[in-house]
PDB file of N, CA and C in Angstrom:
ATOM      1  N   UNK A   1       0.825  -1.195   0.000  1.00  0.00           N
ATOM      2  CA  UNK A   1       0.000   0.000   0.000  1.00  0.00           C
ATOM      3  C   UNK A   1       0.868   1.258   0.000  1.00  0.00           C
ATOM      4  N   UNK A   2       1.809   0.948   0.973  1.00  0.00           N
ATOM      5  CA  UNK A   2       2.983   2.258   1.079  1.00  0.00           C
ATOM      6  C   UNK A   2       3.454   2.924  -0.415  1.00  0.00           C
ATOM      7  N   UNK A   3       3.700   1.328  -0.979  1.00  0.00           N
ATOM      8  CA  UNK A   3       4.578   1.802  -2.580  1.00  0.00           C
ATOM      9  C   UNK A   3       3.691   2.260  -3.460  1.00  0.00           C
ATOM     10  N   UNK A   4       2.193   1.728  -3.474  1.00  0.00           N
ATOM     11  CA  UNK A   4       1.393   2.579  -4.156  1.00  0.00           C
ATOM     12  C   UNK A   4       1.252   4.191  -4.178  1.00  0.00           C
ATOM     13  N   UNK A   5       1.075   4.252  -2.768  1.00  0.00           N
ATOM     14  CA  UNK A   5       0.755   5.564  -2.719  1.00  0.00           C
ATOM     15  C   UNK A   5       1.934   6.401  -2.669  1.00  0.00           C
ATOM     16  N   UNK A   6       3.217   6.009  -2.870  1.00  0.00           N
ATOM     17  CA  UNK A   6       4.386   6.811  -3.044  1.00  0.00           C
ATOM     18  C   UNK A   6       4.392   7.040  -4.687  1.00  0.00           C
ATOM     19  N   UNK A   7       4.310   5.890  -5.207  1.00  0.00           N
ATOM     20  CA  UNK A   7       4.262   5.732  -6.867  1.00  0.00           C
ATOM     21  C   UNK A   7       3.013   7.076  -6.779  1.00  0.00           C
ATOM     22  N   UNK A   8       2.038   7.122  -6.813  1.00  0.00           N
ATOM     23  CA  UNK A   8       1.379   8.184  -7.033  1.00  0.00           C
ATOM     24  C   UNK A   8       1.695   9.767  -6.717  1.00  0.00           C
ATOM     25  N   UNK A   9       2.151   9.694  -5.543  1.00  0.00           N
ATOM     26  CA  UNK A   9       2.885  10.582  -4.910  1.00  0.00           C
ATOM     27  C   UNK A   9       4.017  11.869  -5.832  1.00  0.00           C
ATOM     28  N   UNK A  10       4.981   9.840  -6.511  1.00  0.00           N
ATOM     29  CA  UNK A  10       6.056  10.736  -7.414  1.00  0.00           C
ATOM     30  C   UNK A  10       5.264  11.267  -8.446  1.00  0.00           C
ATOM     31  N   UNK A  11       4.276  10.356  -9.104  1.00  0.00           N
ATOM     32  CA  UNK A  11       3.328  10.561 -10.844  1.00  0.00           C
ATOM     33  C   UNK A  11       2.823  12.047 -10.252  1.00  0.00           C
ATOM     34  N   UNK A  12       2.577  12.454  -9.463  1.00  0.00           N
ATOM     35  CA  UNK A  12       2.207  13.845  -9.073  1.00  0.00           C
ATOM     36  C   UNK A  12       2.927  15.207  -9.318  1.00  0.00           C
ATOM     37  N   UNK A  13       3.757  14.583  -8.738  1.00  0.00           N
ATOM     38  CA  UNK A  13       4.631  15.703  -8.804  1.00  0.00           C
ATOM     39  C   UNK A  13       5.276  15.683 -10.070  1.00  0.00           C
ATOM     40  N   UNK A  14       5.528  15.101 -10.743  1.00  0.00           N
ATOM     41  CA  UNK A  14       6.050  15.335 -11.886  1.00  0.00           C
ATOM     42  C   UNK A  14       5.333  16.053 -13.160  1.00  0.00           C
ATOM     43  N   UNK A  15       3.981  15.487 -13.005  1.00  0.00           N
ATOM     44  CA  UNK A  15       2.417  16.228 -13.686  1.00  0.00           C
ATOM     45  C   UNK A  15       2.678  17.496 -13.168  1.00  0.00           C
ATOM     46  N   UNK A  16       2.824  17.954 -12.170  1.00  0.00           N
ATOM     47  CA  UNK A  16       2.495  19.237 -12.017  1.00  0.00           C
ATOM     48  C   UNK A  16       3.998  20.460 -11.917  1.00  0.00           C
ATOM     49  N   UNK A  17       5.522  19.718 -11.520  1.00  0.00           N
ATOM     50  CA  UNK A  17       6.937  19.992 -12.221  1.00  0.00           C
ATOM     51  C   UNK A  17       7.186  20.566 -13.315  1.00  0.00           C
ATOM     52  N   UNK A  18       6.984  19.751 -13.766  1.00  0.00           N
ATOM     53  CA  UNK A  18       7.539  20.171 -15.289  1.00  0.00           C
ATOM     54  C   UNK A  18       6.146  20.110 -16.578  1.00  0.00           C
ATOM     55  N   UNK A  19       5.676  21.474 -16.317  1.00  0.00           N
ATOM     56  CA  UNK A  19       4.427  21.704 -17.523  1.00  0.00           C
ATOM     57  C   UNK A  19       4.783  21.902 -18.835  1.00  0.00           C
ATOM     58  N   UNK A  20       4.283  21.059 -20.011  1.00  0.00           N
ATOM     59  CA  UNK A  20       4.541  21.095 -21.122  1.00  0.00           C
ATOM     60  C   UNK A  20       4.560  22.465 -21.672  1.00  0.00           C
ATOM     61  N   UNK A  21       5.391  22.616 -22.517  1.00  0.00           N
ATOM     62  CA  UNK A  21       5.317  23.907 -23.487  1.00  0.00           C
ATOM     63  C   UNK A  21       4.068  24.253 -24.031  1.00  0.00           C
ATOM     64  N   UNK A  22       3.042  24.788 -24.434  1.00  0.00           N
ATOM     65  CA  UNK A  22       2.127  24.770 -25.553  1.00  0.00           C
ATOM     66  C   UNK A  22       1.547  26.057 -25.436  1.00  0.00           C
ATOM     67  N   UNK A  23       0.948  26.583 -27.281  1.00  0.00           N
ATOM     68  CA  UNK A  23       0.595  27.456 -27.331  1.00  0.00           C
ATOM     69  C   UNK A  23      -0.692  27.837 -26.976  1.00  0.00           C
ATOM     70  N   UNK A  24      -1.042  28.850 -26.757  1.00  0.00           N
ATOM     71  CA  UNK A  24      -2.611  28.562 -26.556  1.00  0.00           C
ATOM     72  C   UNK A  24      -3.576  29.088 -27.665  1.00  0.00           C
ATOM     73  N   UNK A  25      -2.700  30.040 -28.565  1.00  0.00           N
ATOM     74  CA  UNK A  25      -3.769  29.925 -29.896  1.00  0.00           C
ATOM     75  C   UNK A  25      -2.350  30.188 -30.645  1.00  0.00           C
ATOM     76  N   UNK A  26      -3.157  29.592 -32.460  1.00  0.00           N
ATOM     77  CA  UNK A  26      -1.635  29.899 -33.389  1.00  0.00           C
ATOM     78  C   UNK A  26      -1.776  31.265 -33.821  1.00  0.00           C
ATOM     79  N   UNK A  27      -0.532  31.971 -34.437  1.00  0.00           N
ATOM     80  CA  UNK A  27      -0.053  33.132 -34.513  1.00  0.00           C
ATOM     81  C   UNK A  27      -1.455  33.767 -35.682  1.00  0.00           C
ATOM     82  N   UNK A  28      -2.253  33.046 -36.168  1.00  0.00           N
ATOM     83  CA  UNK A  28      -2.812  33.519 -37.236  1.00  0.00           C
ATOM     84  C   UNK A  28      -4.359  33.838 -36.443  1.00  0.00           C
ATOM     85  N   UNK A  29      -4.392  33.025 -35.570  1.00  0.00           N
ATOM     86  CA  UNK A  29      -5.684  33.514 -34.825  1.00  0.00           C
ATOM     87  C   UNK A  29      -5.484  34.449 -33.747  1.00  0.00           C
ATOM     88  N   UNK A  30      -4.359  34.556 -32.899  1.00  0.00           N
ATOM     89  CA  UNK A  30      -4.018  35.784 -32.220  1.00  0.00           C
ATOM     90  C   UNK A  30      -4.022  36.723 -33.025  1.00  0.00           C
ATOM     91  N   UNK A  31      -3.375  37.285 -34.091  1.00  0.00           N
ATOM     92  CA  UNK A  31      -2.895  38.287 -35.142  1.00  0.00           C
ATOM     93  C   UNK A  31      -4.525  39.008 -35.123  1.00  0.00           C
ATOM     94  N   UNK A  32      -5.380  37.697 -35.935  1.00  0.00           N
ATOM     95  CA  UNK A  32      -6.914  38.025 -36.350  1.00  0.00           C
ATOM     96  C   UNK A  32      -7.779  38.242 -35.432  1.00  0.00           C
ATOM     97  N   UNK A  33      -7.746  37.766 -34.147  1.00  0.00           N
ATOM     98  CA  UNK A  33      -8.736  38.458 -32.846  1.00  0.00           C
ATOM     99  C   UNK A  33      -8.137  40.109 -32.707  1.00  0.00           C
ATOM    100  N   UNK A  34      -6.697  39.890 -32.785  1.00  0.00           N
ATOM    101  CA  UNK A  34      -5.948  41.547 -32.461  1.00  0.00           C
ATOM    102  C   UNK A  34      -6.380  42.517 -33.170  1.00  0.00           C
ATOM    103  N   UNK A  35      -6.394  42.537 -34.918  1.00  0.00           N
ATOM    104  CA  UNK A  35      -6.686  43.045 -36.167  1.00  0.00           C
ATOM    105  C   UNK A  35      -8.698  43.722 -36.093  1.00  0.00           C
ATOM    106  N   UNK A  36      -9.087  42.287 -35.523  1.00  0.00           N
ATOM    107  CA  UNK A  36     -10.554  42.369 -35.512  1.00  0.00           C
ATOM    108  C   UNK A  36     -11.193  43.093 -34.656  1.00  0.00           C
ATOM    109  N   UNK A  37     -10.976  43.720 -33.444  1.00  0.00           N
ATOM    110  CA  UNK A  37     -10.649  44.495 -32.165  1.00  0.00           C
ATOM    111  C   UNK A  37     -10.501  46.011 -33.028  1.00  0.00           C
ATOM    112  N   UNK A  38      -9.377  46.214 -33.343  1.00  0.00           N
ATOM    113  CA  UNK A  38      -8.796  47.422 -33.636  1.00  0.00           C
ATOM    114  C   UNK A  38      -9.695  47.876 -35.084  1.00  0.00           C
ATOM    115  N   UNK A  39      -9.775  46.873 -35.548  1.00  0.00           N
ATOM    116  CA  UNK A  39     -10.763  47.380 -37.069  1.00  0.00           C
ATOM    117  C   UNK A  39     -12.616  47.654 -37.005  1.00  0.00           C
ATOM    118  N   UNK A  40     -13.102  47.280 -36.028  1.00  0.00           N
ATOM    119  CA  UNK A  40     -14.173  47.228 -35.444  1.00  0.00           C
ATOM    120  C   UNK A  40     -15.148  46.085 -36.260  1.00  0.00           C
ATOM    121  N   UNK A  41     -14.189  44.525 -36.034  1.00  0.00           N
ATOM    122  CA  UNK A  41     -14.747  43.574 -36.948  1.00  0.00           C
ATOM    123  C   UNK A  41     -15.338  42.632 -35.666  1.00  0.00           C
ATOM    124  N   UNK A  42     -16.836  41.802 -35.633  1.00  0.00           N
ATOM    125  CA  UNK A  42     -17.394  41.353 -35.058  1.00  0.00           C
ATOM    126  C   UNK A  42     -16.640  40.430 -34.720  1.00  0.00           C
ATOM    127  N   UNK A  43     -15.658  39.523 -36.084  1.00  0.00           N
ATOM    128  CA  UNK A  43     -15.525  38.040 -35.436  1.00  0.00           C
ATOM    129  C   UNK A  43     -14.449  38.319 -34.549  1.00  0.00           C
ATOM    130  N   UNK A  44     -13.831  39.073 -33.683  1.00  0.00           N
ATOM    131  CA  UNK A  44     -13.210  38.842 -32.736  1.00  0.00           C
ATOM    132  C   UNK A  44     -14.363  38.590 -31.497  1.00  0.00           C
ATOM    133  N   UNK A  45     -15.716  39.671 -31.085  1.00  0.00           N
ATOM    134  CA  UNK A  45     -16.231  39.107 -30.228  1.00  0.00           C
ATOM    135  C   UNK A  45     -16.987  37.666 -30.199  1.00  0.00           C
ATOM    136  N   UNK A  46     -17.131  37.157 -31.648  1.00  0.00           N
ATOM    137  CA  UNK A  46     -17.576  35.582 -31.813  1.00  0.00           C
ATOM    138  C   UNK A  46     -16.570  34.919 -31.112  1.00  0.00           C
ATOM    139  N   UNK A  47     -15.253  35.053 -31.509  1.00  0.00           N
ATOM    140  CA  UNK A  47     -14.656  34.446 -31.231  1.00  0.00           C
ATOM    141  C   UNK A  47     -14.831  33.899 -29.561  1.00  0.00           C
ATOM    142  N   UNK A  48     -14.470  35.347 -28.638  1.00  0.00           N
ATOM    143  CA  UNK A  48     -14.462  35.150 -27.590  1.00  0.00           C
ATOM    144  C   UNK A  48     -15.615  34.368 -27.101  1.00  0.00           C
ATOM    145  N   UNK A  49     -17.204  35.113 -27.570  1.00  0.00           N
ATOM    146  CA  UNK A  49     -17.984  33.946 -27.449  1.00  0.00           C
ATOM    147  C   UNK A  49     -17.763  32.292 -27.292  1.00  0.00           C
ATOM    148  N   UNK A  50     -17.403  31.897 -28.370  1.00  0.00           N
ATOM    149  CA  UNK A  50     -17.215  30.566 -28.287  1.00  0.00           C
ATOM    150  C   UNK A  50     -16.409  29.906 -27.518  1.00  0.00           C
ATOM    151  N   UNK A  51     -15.110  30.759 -27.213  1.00  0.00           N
ATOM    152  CA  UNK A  51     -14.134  30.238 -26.093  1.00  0.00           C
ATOM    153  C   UNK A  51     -14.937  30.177 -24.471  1.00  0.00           C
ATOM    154  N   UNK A  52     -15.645  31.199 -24.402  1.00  0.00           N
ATOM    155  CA  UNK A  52     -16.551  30.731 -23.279  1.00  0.00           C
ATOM    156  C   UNK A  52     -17.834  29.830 -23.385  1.00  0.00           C
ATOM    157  N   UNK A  53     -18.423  29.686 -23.783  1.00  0.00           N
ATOM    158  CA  UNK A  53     -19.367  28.658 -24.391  1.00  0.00           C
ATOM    159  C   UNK A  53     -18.447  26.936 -24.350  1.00  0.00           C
ATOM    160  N   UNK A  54     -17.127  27.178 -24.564  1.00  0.00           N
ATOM    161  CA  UNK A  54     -16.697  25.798 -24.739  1.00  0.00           C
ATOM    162  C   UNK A  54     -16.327  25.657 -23.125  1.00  0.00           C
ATOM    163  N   UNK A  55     -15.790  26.616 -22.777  1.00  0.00           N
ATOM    164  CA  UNK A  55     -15.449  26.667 -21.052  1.00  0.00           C
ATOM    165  C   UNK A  55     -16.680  26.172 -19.963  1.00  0.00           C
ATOM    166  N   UNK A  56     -17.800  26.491 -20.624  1.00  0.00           N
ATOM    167  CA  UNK A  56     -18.496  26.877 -19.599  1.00  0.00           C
ATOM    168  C   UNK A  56     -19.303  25.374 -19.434  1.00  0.00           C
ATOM    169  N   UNK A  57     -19.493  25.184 -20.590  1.00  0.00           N
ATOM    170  CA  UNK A  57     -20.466  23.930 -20.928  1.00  0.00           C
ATOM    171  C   UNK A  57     -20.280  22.542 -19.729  1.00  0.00           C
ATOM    172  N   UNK A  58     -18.903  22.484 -19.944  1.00  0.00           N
ATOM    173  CA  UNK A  58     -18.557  21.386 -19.146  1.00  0.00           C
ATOM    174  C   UNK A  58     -18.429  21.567 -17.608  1.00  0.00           C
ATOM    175  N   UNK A  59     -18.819  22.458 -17.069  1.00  0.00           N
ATOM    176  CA  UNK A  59     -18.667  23.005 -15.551  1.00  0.00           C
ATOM    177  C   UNK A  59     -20.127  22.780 -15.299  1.00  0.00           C
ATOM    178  N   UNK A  60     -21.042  23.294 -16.279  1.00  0.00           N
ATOM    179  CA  UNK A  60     -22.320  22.564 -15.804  1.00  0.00           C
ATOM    180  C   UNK A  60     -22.768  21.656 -16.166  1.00  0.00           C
ATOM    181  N   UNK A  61     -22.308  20.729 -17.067  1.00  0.00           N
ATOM    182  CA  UNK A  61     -22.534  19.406 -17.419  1.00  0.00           C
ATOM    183  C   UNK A  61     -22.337  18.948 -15.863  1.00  0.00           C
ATOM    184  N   UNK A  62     -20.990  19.200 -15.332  1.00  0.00           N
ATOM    185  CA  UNK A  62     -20.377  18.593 -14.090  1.00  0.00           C
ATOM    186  C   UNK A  62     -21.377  18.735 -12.908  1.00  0.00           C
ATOM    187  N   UNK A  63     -21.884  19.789 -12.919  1.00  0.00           N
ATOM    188  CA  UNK A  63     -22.646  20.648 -11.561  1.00  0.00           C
ATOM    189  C   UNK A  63     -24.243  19.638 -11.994  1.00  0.00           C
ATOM    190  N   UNK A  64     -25.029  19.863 -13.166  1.00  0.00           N
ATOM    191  CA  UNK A  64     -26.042  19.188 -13.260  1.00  0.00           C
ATOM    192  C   UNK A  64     -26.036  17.426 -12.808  1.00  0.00           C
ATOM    193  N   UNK A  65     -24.672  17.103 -13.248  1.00  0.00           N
ATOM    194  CA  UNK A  65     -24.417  15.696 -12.565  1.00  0.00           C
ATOM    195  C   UNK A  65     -24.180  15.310 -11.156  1.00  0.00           C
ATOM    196  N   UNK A  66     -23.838  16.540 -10.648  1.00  0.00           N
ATOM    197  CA  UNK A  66     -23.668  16.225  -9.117  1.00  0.00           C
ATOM    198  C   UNK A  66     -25.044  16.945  -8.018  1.00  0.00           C
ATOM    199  N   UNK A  67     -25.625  17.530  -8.854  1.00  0.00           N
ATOM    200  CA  UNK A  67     -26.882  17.607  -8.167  1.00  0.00           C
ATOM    201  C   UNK A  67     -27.650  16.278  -8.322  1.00  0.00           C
ATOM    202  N   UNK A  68     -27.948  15.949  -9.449  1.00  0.00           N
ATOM    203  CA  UNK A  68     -28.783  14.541  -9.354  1.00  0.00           C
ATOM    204  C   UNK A  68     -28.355  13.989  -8.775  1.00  0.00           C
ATOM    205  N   UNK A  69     -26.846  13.722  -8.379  1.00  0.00           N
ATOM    206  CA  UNK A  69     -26.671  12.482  -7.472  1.00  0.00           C
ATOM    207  C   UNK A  69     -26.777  12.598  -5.966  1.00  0.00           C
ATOM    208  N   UNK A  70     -26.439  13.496  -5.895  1.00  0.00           N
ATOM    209  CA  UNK A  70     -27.178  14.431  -4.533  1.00  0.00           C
ATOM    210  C   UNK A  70     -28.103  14.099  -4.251  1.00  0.00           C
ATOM    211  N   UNK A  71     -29.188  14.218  -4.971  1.00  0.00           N
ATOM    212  CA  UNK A  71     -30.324  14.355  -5.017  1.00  0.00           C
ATOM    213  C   UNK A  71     -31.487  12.985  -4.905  1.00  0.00           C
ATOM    214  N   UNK A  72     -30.003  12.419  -5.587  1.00  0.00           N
ATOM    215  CA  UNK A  72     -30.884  10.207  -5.657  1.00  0.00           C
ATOM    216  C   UNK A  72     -30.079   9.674  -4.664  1.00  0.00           C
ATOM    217  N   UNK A  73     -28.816   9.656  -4.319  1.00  0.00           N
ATOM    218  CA  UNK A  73     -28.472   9.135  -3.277  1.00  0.00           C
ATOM    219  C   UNK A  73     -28.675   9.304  -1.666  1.00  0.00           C
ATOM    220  N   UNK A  74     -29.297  10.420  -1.477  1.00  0.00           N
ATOM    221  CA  UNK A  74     -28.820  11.466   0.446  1.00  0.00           C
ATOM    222  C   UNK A  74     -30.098  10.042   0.699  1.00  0.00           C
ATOM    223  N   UNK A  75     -29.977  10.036   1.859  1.00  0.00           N
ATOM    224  CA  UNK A  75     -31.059   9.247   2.702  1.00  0.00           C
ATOM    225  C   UNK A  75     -31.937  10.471   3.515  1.00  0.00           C
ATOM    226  N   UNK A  76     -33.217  10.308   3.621  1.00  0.00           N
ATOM    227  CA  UNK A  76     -33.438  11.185   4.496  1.00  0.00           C
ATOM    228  C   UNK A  76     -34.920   9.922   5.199  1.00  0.00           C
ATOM    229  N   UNK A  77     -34.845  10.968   6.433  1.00  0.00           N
ATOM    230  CA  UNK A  77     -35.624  10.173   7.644  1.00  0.00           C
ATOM    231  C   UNK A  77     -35.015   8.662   7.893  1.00  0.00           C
ATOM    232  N   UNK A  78     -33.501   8.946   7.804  1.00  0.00           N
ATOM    233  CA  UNK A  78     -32.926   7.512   9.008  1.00  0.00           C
ATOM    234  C   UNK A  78     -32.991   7.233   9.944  1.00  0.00           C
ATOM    235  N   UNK A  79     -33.211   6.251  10.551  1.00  0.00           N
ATOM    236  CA  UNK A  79     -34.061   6.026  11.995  1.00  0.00           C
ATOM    237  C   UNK A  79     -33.171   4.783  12.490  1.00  0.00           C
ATOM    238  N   UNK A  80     -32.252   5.273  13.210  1.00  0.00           N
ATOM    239  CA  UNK A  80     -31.203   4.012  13.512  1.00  0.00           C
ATOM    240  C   UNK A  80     -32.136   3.483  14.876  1.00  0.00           C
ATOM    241  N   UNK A  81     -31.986   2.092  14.672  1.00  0.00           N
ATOM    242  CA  UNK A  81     -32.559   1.390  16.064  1.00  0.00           C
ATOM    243  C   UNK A  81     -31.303   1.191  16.679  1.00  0.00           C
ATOM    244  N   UNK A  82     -31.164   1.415  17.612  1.00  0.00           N
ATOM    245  CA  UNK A  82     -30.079   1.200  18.770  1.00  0.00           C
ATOM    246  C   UNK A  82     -30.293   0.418  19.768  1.00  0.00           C
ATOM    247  N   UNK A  83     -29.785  -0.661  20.642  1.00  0.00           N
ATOM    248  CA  UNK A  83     -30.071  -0.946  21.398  1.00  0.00           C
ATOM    249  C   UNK A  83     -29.567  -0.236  23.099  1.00  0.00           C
ATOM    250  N   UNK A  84     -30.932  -0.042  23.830  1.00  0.00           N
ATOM    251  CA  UNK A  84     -30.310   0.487  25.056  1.00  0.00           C
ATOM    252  C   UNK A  84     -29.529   0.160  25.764  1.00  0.00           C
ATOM    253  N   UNK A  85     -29.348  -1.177  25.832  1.00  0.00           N
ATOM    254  CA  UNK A  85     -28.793  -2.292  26.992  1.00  0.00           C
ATOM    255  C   UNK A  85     -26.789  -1.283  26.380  1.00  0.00           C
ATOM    256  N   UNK A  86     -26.634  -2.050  28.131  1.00  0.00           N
ATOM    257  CA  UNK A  86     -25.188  -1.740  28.020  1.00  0.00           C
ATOM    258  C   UNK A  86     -24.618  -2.968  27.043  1.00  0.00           C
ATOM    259  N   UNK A  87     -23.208  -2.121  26.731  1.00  0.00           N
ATOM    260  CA  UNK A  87     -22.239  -4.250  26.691  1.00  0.00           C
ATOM    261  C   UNK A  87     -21.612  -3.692  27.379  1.00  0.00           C
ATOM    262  N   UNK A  88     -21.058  -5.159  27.937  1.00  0.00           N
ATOM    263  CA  UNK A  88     -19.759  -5.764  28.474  1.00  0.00           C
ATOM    264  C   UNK A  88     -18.818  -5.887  27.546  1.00  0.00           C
ATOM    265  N   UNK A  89     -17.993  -5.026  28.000  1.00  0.00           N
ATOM    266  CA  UNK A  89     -16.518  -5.836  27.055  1.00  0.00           C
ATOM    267  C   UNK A  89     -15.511  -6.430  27.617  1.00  0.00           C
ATOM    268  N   UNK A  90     -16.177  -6.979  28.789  1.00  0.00           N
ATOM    269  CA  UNK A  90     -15.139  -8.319  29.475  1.00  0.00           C
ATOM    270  C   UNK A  90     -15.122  -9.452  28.738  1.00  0.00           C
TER     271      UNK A  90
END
């Protein structure tokens, strides 16, 4: 169990060490959101549109899934029977 959770431990830290290089948009779509801004051309605010629309979608996909389960799993009105009697733990 120890070596598992060390093995995970290291896979951790290394995921989060050393972050890959990458761009986050290519030079031709930065250039054209920049251009589209300054020229008073719509598809830069489409653009942004859609980058949130793709962001957003999956945060409430997530949230709508964890309410239902919320929602089908909680127990309500549990009624534990207990017994009064003492024990002995001799």
């Amino acid at each position: 169990m120890k070596n598992k959770a060390f093995l995970i431990l290291i896979l951790f830290l290394f995921a989060f060490t050393m972050p890959p290089k990458v761009m986050a948009q290519c030079a031709m779509c930065t250039i054209n959101a920049e251009q589209g801004v300054k020229n008073g051309n719509t598809q830069a605010a489409g653009l942004n549109t859609g980058v949130i629309y793709l962001l957003v979608i999956p945060y409430i996909l997530a949230t709508a899934v964890g309410i239902i389960w919320y929602k089908k799993y909680r127990k309500k009105n549990v009624h534990l029977d207990m017994k009064s009697d003492r024990i002995n733990l001799n």
